[in-house]
Every structure is written in C-alpha cells, then in structure tokens.
N, C-alpha and C. Protein backbone atom coordinates (compact mmCIF):
# COMPACT_ATOMS: atom_id res chain seq x y z
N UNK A 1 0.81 -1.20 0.00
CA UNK A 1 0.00 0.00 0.00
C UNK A 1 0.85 1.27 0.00
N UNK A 2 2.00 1.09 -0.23
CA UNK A 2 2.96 2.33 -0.17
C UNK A 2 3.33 3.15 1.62
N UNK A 3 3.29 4.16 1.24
CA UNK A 3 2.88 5.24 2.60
C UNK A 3 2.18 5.28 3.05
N UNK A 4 0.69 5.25 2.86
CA UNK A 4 -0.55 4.70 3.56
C UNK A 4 -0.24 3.53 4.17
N UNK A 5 0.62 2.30 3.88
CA UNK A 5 0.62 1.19 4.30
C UNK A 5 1.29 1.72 6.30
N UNK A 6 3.00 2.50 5.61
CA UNK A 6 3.34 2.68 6.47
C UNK A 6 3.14 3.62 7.57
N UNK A 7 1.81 4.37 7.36
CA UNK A 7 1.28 4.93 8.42
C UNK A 7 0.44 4.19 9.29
N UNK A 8 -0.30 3.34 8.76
CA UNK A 8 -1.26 2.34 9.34
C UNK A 8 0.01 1.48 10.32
N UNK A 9 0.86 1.19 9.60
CA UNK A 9 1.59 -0.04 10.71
C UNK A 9 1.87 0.93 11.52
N UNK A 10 3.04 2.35 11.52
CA UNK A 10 2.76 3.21 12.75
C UNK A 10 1.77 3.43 13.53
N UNK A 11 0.60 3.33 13.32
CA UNK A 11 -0.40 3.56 14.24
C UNK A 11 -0.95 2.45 14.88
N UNK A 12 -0.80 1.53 14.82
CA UNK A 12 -1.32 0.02 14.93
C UNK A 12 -0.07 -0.01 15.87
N UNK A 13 1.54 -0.07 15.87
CA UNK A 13 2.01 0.43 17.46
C UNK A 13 1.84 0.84 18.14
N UNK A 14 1.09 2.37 17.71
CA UNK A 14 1.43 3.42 18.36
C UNK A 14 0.39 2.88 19.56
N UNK A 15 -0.87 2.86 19.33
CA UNK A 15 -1.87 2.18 19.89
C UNK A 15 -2.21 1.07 20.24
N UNK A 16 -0.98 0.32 20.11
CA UNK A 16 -0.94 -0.62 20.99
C UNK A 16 -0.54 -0.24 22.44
N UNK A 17 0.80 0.74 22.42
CA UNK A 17 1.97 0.59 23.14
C UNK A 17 1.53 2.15 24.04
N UNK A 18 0.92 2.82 23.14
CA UNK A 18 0.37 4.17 23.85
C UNK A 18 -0.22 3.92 25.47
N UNK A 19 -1.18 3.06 25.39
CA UNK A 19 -2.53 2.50 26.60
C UNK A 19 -1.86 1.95 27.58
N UNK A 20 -0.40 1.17 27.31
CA UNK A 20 0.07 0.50 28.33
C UNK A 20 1.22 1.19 29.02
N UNK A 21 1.54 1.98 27.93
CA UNK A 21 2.60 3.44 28.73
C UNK A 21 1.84 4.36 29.86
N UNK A 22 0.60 4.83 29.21
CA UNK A 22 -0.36 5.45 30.08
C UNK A 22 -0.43 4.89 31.58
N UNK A 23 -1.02 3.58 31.38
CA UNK A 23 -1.76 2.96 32.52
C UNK A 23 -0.45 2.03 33.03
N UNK A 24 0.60 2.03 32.48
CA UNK A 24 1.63 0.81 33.21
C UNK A 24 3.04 1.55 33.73
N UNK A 25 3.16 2.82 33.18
CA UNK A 25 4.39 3.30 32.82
C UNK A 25 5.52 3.97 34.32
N UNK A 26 4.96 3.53 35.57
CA UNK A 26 5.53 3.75 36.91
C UNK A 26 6.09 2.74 37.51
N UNK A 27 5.73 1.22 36.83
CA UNK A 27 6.45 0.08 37.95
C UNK A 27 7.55 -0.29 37.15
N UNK A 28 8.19 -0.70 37.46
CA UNK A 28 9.83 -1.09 37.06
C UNK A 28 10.65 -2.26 38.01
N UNK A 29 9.40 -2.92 38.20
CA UNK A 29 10.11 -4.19 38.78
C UNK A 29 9.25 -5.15 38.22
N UNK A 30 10.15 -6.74 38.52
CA UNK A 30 9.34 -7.83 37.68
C UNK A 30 8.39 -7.60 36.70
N UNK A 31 7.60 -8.62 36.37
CA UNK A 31 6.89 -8.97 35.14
C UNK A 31 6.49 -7.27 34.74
N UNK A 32 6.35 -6.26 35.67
CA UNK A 32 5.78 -5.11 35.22
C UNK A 32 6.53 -4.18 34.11
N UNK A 33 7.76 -4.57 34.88
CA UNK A 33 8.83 -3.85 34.06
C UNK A 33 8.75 -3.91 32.51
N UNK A 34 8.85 -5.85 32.31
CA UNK A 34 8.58 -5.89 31.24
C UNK A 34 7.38 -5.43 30.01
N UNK A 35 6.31 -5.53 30.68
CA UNK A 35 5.25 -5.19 29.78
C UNK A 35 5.34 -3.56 30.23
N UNK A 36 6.04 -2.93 30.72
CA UNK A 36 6.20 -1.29 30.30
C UNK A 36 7.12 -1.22 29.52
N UNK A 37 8.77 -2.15 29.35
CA UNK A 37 9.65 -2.00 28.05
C UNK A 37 8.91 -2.14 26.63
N UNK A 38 8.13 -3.38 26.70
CA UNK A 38 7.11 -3.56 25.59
C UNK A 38 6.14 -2.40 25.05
N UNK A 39 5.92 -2.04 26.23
CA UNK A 39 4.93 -0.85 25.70
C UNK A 39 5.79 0.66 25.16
N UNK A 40 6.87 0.70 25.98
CA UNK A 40 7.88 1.95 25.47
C UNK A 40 8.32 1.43 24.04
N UNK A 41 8.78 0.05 23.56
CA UNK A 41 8.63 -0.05 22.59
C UNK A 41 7.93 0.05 21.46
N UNK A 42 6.70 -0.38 21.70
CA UNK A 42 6.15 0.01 20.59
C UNK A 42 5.66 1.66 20.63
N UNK A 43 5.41 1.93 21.44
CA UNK A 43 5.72 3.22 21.36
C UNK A 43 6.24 3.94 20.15
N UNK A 44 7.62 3.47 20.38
CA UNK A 44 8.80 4.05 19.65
C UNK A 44 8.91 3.57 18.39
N UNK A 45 8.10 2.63 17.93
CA UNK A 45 8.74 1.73 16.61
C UNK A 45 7.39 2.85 15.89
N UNK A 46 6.28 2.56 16.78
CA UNK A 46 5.24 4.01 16.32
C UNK A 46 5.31 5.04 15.80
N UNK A 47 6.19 5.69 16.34
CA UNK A 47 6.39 6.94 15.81
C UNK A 47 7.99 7.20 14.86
N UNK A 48 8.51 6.06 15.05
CA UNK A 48 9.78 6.19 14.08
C UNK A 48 8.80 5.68 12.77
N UNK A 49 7.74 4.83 12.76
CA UNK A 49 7.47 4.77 11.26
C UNK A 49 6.55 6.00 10.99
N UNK A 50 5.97 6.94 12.01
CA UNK A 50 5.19 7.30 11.23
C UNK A 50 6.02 8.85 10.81
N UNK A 51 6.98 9.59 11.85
CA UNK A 51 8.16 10.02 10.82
C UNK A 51 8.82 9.82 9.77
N UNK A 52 9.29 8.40 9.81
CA UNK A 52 10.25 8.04 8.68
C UNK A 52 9.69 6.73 7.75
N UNK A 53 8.59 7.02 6.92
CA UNK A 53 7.52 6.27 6.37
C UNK A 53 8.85 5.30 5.78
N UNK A 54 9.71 5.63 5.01
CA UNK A 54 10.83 5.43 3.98
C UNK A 54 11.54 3.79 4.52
N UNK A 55 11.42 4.51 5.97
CA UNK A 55 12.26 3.59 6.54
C UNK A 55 11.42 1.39 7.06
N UNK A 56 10.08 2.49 7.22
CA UNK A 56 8.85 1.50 7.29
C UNK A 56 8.80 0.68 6.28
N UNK A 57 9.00 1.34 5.49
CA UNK A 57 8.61 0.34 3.44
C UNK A 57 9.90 -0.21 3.46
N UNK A 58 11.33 -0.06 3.94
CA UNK A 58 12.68 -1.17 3.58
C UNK A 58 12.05 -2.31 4.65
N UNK A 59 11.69 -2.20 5.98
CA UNK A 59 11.26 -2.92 7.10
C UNK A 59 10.29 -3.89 6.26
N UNK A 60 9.38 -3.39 5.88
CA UNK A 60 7.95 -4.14 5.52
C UNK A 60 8.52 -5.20 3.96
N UNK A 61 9.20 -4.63 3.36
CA UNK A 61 9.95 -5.20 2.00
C UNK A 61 10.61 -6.23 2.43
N UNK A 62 10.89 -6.24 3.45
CA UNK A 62 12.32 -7.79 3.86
C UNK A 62 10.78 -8.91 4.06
N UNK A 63 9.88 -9.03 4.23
CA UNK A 63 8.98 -10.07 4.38
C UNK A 63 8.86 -10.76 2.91
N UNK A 64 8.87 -11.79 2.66
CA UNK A 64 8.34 -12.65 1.30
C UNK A 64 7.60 -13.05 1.56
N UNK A 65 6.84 -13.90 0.35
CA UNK A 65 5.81 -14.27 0.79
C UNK A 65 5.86 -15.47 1.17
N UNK A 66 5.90 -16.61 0.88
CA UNK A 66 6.42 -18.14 1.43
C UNK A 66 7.63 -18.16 1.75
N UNK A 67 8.57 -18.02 1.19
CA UNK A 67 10.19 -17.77 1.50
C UNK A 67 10.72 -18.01 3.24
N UNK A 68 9.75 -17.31 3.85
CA UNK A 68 10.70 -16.61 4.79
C UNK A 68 9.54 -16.83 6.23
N UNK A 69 7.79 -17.24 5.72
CA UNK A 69 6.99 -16.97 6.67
C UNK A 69 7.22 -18.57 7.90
N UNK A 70 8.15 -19.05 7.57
CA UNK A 70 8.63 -20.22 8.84
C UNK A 70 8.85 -19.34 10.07
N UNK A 71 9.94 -18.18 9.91
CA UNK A 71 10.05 -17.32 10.58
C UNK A 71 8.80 -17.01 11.51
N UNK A 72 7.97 -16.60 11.16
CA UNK A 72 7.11 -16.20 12.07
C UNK A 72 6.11 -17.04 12.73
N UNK A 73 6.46 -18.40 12.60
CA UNK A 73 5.77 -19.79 13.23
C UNK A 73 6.89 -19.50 14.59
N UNK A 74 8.39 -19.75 13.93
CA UNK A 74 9.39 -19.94 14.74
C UNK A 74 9.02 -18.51 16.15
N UNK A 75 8.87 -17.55 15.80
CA UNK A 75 8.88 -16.54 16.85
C UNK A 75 7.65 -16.69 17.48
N UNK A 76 6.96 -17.16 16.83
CA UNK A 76 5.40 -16.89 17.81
C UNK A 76 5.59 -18.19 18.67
N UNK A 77 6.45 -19.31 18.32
CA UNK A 77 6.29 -20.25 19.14
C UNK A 77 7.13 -20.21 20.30
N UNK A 78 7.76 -19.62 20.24
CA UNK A 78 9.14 -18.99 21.12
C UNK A 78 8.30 -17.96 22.15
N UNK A 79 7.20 -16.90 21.64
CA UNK A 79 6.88 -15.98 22.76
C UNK A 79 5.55 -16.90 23.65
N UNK A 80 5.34 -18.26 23.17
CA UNK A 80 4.27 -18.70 24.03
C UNK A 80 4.77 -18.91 25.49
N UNK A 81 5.52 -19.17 25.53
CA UNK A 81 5.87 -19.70 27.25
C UNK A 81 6.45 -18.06 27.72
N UNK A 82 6.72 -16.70 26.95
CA UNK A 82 6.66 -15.65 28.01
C UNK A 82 5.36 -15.18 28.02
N UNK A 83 5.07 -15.69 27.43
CA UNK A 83 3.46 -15.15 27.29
C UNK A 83 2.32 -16.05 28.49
N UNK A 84 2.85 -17.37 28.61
CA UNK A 84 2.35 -18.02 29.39
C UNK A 84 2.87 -17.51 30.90
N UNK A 85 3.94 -17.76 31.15
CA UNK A 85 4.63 -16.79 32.23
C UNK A 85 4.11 -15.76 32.71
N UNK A 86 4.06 -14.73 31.87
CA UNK A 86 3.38 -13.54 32.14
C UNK A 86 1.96 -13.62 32.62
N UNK A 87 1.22 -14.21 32.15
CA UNK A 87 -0.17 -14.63 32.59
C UNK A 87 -0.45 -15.10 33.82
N UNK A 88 0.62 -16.29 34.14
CA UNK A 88 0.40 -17.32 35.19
C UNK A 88 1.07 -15.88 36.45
N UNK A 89 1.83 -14.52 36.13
CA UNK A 89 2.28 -13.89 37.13
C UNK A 89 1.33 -13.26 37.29
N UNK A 90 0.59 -12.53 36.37
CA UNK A 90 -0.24 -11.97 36.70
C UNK A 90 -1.49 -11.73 37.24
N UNK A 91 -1.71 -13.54 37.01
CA UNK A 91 -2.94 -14.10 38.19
C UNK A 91 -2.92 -14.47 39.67
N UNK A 92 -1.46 -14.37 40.20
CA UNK A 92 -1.31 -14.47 41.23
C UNK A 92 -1.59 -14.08 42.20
C-alpha cells in the first residue's frame, strides 16, 4: 500500500503501546517492568514509522511471501511460554 501502508503499521504500534505506557508506565520491577519495556517499545517503533515512512517500506519489504513466513511460526512459538509466564504472574 505504499505510505498509507506505512502509516497504518505506525499507528497500529502506536496504539498498541500508547494504553500500556499510560496505565503501566511507573512500575519497574518484575513482570511489570517488562510489559512497560514492551509498551515503550512500541511506542517508539510508532512513531519512528510514522516520521520516517521510507524507513517503514525497507522494514515491511524484507517479508516474502512463502520464502521466509517459517520465521514467524518460529517466533510466535518462542513468545508462548513468556506469554504463558506472564499470565500465570499476573494471576497471582
């Protein structure tokens, strides 16, 4: 989608990472810490694409289409157990 593409993925961070900066962004110990780095992150990946669209479209270009999407089996299967972690802390 060009520049339109890469404003949408900026904002789709931004608003992810915005809500949890807001409401998370004072504790800095255990599991909290982390889901406020997460959220400062996307944050930041937010607004670097939606400044530097240019830089969004080399980012978004490295994906193929079959080539390469093992990759993203491999990572999502990798964040289940912090993801499980995180859950099982947060019900405590």
């Amino acid at each position: 989608m060009g520049e339109p593409g890469a404003f949408i993925n900026g904002l789709m961070s931004l608003s992810f990472g915005a809500p949890i900066v807001a409401f998370h962004g004072t504790q800095w110990t255990g599991w909290a810490a982390i889901v406020t780095f997460v959220g400062w992150g996307q944050v930041t990946k937010g607004i670097i694409n939606l400044c530097f669209p240019a830089r969004s479209l080399r980012r978004m270009a490295m994906v193929e289409d079959d080539a390469s999407s093992w990759k993203f089996a491999v990572a999502g299967a990798a964040m289940i157990p912090i993801a499980l972690a995180m859950l099982y802390a947060s019900t405590r």
